[in-house]
Protein backbone atom coordinates (compact mmCIF):
# COMPACT_ATOMS: atom_id res chain seq x y z
CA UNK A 1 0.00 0.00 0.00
CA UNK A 2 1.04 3.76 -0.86
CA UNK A 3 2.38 5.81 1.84
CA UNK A 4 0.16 9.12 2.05
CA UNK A 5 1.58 12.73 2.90
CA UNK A 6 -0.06 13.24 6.25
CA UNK A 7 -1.08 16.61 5.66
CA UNK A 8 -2.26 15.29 1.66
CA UNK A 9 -4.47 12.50 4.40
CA UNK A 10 -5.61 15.38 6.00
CA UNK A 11 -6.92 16.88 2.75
CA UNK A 12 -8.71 14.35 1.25
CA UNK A 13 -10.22 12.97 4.56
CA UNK A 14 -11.83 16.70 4.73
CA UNK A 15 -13.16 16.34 1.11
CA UNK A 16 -14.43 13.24 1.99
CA UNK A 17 -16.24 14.96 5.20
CA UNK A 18 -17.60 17.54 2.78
CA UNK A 19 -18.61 15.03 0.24
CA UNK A 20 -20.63 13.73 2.66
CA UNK A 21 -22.30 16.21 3.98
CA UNK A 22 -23.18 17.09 0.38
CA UNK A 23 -25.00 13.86 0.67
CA UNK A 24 -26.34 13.98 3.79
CA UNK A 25 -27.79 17.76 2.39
CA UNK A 26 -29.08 16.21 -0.94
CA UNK A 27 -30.66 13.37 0.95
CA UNK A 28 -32.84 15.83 2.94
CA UNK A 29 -34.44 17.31 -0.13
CA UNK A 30 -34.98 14.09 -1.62
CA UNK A 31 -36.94 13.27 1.58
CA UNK A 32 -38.39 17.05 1.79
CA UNK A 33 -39.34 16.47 -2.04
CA UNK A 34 -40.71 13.10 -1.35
CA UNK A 35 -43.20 14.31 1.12
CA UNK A 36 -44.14 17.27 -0.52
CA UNK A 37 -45.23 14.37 -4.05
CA UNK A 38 -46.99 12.60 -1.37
CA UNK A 39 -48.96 15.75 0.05
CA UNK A 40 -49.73 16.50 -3.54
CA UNK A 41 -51.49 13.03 -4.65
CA UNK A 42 -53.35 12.72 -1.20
CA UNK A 43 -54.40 16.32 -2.28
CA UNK A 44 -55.35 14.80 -5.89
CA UNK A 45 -57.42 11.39 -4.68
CA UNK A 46 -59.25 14.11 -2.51
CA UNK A 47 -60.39 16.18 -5.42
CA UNK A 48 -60.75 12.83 -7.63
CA UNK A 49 -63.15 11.53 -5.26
CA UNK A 50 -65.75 14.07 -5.01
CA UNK A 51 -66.88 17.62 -5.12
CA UNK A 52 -64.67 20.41 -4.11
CA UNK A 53 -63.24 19.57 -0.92
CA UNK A 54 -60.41 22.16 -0.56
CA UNK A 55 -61.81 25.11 -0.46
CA UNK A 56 -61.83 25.98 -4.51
CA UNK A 57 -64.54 28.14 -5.96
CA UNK A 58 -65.60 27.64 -9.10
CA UNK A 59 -66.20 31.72 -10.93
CA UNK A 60 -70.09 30.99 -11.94
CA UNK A 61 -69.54 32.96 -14.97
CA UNK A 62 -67.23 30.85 -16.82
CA UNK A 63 -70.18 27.92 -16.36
CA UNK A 64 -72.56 30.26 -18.49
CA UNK A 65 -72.57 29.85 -22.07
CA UNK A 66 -72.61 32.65 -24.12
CA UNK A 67 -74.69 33.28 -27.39
């Protein structure tokens, strides 16, 4: 095995730290993302499944027909 410059160790073990903390950080959104998809079909089935249950108004005008 090589022998590695302690102070070159020292470098690339604090990349490494970075690097993961990089991950750590993108893992978070993925999960933040994740849940906010989830929140969004729950939302969806809601509306799917009957009359408007979150508070939408529907502008009675556009329901007219015009001649």
């Amino acid at each position: 095995m090589a022998h590695i410059d302690p102070t070159q160790q020292a470098s690339l073990e604090a990349r490494l730290k970075q690097m993961e903390e990089t991950c750590r950080e993108a893992e978070r959104r993925r999960v933040e993302v994740e849940l906010s998809l989830v929140e969004v079909k729950e939302n969806l089935r809601k509306v799917e499944a009957g009359p408007f249950t979150l508070g939408t108004t529907v502008d009675s005008s556009l329901l007219e027909t015009t001649t």
